[in-house]
N, C-alpha and C. Protein backbone atom coordinates (compact mmCIF):
# COMPACT_ATOMS: atom_id res chain seq x y z
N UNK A 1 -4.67 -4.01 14.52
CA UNK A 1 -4.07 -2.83 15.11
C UNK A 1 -3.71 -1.85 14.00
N UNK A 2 -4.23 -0.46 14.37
CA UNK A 2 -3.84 0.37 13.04
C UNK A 2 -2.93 1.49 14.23
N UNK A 3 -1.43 1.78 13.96
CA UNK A 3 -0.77 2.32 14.59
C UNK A 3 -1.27 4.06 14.42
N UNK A 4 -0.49 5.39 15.30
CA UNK A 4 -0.33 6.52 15.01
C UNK A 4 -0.01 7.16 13.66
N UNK A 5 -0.66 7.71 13.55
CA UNK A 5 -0.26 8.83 12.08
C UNK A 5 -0.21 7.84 11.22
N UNK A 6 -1.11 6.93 11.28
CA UNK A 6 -1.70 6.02 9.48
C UNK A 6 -3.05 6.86 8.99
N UNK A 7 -2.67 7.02 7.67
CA UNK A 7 -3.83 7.11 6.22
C UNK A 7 -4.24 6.30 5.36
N UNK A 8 -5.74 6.02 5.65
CA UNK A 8 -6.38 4.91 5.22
C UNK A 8 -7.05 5.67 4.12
N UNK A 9 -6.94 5.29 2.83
CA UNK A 9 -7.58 5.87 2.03
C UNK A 9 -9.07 5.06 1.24
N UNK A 10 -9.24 4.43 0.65
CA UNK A 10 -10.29 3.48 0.09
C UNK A 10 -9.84 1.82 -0.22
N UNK A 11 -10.19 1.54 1.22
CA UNK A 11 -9.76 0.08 1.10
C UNK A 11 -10.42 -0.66 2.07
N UNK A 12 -9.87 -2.03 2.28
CA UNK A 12 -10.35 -3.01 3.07
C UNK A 12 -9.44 -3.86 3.49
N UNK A 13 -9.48 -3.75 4.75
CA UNK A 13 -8.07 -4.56 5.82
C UNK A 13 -8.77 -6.13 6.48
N UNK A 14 -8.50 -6.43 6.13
CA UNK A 14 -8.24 -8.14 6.51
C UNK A 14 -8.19 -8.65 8.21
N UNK A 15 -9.22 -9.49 8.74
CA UNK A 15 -8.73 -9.54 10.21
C UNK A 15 -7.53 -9.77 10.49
N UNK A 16 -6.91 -9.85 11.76
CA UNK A 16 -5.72 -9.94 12.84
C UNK A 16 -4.58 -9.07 11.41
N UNK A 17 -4.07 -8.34 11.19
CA UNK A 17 -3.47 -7.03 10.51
C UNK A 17 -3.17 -6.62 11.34
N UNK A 18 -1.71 -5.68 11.24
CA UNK A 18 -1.24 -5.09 11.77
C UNK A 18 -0.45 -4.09 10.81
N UNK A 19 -0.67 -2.31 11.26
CA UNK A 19 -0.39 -1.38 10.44
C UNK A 19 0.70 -0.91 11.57
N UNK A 20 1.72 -0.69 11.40
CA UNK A 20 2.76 0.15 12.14
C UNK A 20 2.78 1.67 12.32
N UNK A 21 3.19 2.73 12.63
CA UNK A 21 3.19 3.65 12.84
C UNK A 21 3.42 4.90 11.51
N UNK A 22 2.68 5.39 10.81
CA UNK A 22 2.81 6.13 9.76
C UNK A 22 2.51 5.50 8.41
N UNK A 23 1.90 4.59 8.55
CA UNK A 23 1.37 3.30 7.11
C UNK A 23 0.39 4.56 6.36
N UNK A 24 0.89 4.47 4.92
CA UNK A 24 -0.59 5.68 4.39
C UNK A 24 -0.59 4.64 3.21
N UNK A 25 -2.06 4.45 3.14
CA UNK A 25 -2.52 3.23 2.25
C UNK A 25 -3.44 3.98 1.18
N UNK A 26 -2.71 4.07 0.30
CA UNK A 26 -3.78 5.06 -1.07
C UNK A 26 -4.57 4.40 -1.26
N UNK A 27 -5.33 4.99 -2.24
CA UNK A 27 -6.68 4.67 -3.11
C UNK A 27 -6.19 4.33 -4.43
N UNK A 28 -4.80 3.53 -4.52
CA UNK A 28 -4.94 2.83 -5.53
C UNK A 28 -3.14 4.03 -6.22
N UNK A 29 -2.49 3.59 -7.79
CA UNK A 29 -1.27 4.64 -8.16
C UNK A 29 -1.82 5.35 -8.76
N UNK A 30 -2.97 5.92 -9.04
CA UNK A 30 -3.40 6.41 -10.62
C UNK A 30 -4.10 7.75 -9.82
N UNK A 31 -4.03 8.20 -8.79
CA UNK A 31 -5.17 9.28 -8.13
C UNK A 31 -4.92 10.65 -8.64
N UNK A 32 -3.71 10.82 -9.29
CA UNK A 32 -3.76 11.92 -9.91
C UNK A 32 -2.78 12.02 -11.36
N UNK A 33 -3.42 12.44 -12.39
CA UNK A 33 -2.55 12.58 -13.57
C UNK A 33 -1.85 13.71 -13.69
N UNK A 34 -1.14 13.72 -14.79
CA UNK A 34 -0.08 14.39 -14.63
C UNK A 34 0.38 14.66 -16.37
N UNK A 35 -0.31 13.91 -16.72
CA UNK A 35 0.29 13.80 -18.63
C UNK A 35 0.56 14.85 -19.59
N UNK A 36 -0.87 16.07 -18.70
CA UNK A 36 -0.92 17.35 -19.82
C UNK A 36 0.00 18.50 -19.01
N UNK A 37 1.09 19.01 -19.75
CA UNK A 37 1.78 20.14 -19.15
C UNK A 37 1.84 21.44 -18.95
N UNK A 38 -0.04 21.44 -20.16
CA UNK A 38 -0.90 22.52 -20.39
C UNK A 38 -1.29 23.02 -18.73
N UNK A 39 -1.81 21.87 -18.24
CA UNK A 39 -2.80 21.98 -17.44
C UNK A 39 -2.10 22.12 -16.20
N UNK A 40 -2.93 22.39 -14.95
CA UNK A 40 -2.24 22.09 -13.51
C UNK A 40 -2.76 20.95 -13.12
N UNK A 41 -1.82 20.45 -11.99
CA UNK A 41 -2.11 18.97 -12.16
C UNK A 41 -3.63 18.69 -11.23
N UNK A 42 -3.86 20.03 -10.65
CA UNK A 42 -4.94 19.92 -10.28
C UNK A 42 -6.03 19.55 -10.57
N UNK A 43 -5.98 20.08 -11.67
CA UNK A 43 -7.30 19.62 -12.99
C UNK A 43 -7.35 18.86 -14.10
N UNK A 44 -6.20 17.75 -13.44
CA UNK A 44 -6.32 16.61 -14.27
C UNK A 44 -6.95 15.25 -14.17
N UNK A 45 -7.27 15.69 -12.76
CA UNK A 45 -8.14 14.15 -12.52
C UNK A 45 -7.15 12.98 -12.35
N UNK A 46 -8.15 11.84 -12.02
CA UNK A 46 -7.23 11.03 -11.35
C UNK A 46 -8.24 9.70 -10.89
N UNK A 47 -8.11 8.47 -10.86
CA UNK A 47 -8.78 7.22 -10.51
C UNK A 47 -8.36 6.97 -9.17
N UNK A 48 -9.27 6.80 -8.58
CA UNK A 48 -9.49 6.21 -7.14
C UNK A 48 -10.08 4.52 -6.55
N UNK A 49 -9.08 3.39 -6.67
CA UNK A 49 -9.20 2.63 -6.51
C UNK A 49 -9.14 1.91 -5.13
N UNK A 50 -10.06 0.85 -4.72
CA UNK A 50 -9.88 0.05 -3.46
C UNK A 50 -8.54 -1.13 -3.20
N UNK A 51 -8.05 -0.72 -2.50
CA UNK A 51 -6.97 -1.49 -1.95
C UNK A 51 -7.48 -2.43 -0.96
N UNK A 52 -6.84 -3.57 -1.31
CA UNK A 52 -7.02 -4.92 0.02
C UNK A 52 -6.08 -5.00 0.30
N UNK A 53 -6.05 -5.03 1.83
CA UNK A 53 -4.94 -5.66 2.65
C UNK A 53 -5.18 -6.99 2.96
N UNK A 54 -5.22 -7.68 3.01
CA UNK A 54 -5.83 -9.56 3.52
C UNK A 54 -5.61 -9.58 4.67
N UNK A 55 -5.72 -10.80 5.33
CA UNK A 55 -5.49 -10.76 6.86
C UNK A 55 -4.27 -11.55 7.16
N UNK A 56 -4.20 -11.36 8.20
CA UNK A 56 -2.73 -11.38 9.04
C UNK A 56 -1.97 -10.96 8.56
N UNK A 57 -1.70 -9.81 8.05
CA UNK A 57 -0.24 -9.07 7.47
C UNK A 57 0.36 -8.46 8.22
N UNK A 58 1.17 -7.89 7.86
CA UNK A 58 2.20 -6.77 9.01
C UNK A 58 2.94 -6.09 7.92
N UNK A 59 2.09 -4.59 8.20
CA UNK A 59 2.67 -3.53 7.46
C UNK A 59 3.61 -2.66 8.18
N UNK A 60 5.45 -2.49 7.88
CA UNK A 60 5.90 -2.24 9.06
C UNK A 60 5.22 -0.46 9.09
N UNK A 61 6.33 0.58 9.79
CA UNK A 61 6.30 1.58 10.18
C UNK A 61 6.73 2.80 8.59
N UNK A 62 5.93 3.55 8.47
CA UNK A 62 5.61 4.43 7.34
C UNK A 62 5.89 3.97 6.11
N UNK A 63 5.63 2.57 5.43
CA UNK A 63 5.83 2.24 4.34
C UNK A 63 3.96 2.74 3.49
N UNK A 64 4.32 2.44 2.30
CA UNK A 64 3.46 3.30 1.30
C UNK A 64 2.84 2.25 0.75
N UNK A 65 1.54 2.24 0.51
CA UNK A 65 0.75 0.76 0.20
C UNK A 65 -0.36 1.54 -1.11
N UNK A 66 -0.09 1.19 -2.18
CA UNK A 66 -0.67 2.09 -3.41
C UNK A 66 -1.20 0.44 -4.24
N UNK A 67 -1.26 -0.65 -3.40
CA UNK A 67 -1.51 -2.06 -4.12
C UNK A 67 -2.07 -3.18 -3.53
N UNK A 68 -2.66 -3.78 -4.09
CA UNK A 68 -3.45 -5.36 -3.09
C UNK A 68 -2.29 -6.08 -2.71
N UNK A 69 -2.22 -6.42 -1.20
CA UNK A 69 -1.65 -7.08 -0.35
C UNK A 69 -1.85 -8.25 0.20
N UNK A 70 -1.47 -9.82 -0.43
CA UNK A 70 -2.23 -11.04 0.05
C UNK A 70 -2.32 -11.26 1.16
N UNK A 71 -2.61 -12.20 1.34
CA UNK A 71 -3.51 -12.72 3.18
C UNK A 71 -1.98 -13.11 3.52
N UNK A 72 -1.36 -12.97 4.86
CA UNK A 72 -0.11 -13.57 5.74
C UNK A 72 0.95 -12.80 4.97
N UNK A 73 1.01 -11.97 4.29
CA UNK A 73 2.26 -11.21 4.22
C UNK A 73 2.95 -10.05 4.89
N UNK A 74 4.32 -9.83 4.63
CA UNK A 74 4.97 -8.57 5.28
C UNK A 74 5.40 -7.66 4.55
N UNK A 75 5.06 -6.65 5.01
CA UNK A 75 5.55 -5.59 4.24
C UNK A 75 6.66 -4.60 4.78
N UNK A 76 7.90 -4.25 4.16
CA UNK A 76 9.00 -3.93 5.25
C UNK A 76 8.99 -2.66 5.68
N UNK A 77 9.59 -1.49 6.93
CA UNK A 77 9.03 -0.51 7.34
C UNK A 77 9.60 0.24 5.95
N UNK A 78 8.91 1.50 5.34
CA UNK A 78 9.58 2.13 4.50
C UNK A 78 9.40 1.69 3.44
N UNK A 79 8.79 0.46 3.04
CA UNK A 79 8.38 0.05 0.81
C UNK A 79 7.66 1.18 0.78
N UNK A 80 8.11 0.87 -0.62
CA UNK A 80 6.78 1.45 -1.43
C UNK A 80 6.18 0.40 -2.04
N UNK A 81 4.87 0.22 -2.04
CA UNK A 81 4.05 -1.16 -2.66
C UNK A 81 3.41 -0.38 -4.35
N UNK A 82 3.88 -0.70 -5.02
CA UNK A 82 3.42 -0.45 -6.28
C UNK A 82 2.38 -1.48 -7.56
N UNK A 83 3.16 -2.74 -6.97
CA UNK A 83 2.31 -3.61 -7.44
C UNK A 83 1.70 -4.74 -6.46
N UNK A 84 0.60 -5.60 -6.71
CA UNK A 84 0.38 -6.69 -5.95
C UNK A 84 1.50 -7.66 -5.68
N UNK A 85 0.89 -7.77 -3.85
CA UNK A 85 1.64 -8.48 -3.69
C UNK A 85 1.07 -9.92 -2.92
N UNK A 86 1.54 -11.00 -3.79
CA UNK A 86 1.04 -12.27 -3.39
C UNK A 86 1.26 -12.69 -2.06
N UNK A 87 0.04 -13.77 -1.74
CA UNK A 87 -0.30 -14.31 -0.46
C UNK A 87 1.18 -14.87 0.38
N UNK A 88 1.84 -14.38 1.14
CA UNK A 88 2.63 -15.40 1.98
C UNK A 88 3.80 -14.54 1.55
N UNK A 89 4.01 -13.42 1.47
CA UNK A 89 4.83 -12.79 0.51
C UNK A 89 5.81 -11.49 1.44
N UNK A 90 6.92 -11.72 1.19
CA UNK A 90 7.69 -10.68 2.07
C UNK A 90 8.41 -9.59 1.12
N UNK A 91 7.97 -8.64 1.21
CA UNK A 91 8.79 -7.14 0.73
C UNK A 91 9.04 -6.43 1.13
N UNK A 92 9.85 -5.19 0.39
CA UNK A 92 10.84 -4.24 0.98
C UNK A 92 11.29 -3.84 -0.19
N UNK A 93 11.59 -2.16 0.29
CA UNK A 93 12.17 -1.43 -0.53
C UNK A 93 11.30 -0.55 -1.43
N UNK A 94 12.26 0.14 -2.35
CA UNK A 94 11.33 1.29 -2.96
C UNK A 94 11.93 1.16 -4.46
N UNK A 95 11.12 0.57 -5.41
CA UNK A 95 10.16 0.42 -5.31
C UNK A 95 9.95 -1.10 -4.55
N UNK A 96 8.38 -1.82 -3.62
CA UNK A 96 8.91 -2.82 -2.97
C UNK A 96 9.37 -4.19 -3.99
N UNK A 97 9.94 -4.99 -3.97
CA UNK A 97 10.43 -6.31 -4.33
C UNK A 97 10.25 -7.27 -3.14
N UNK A 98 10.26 -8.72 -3.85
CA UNK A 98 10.14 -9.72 -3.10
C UNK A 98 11.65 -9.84 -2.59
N UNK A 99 11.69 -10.20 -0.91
CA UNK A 99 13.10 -10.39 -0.66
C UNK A 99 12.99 -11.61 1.01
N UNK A 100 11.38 -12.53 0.26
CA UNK A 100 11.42 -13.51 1.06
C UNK A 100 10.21 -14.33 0.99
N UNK A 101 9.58 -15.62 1.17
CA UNK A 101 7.98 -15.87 1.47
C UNK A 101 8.28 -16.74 2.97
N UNK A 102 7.03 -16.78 3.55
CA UNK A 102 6.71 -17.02 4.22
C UNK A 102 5.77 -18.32 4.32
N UNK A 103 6.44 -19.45 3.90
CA UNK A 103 6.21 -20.62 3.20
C UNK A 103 7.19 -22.01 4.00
């Protein structure tokens, strides 16, 4: 299930998943630089990476997914996902942290 007003950017979702309402799943943290103060950040370029979601997860309602997501985890409404997050794995918050497994 991919809920209302989600952005799927370059990735791959995992069977039985579930995206909640406003989930925007980047192409990875790096999509745009920012380093030179010369420049606008327009024309600084930026890496575009594939994100996995695994299967059976549950991404709640408008949290931010910028990272690989293991198979059977949760993600709480509102993280921000910055780094991977392991299989069986419960987070939350901004930036997200572990604050449970599912074990």
């Amino acid at each position: 299930y991919i809920g209302p007003q989600c952005n799927i950017g370059k990735c791959s979702i995992g069977k039985n998943t579930l995206l909640g309402s406003g989930v925007h799943i980047m192409s990875g943290k790096g999509q745009h630089n920012f380093s030179d103060p010369s420049k606008p950040i327009k024309d600084q370029g930026g890496i575009f990476k594939k994100v996995c979601v695994g299967e059976n997860c549950w991404i709640g309602n408008s949290a931010l997914i910028m990272a690989n997501v293991g198979d059977g985890s949760v993600i709480a409404a509102g993280a921000v996902v910055i780094d991977d997050v392991p299989k069986r794995t419960i987070v939350g918050g901004n930036p997200a942290r572990v604050i449970g497994t599912r074990e």
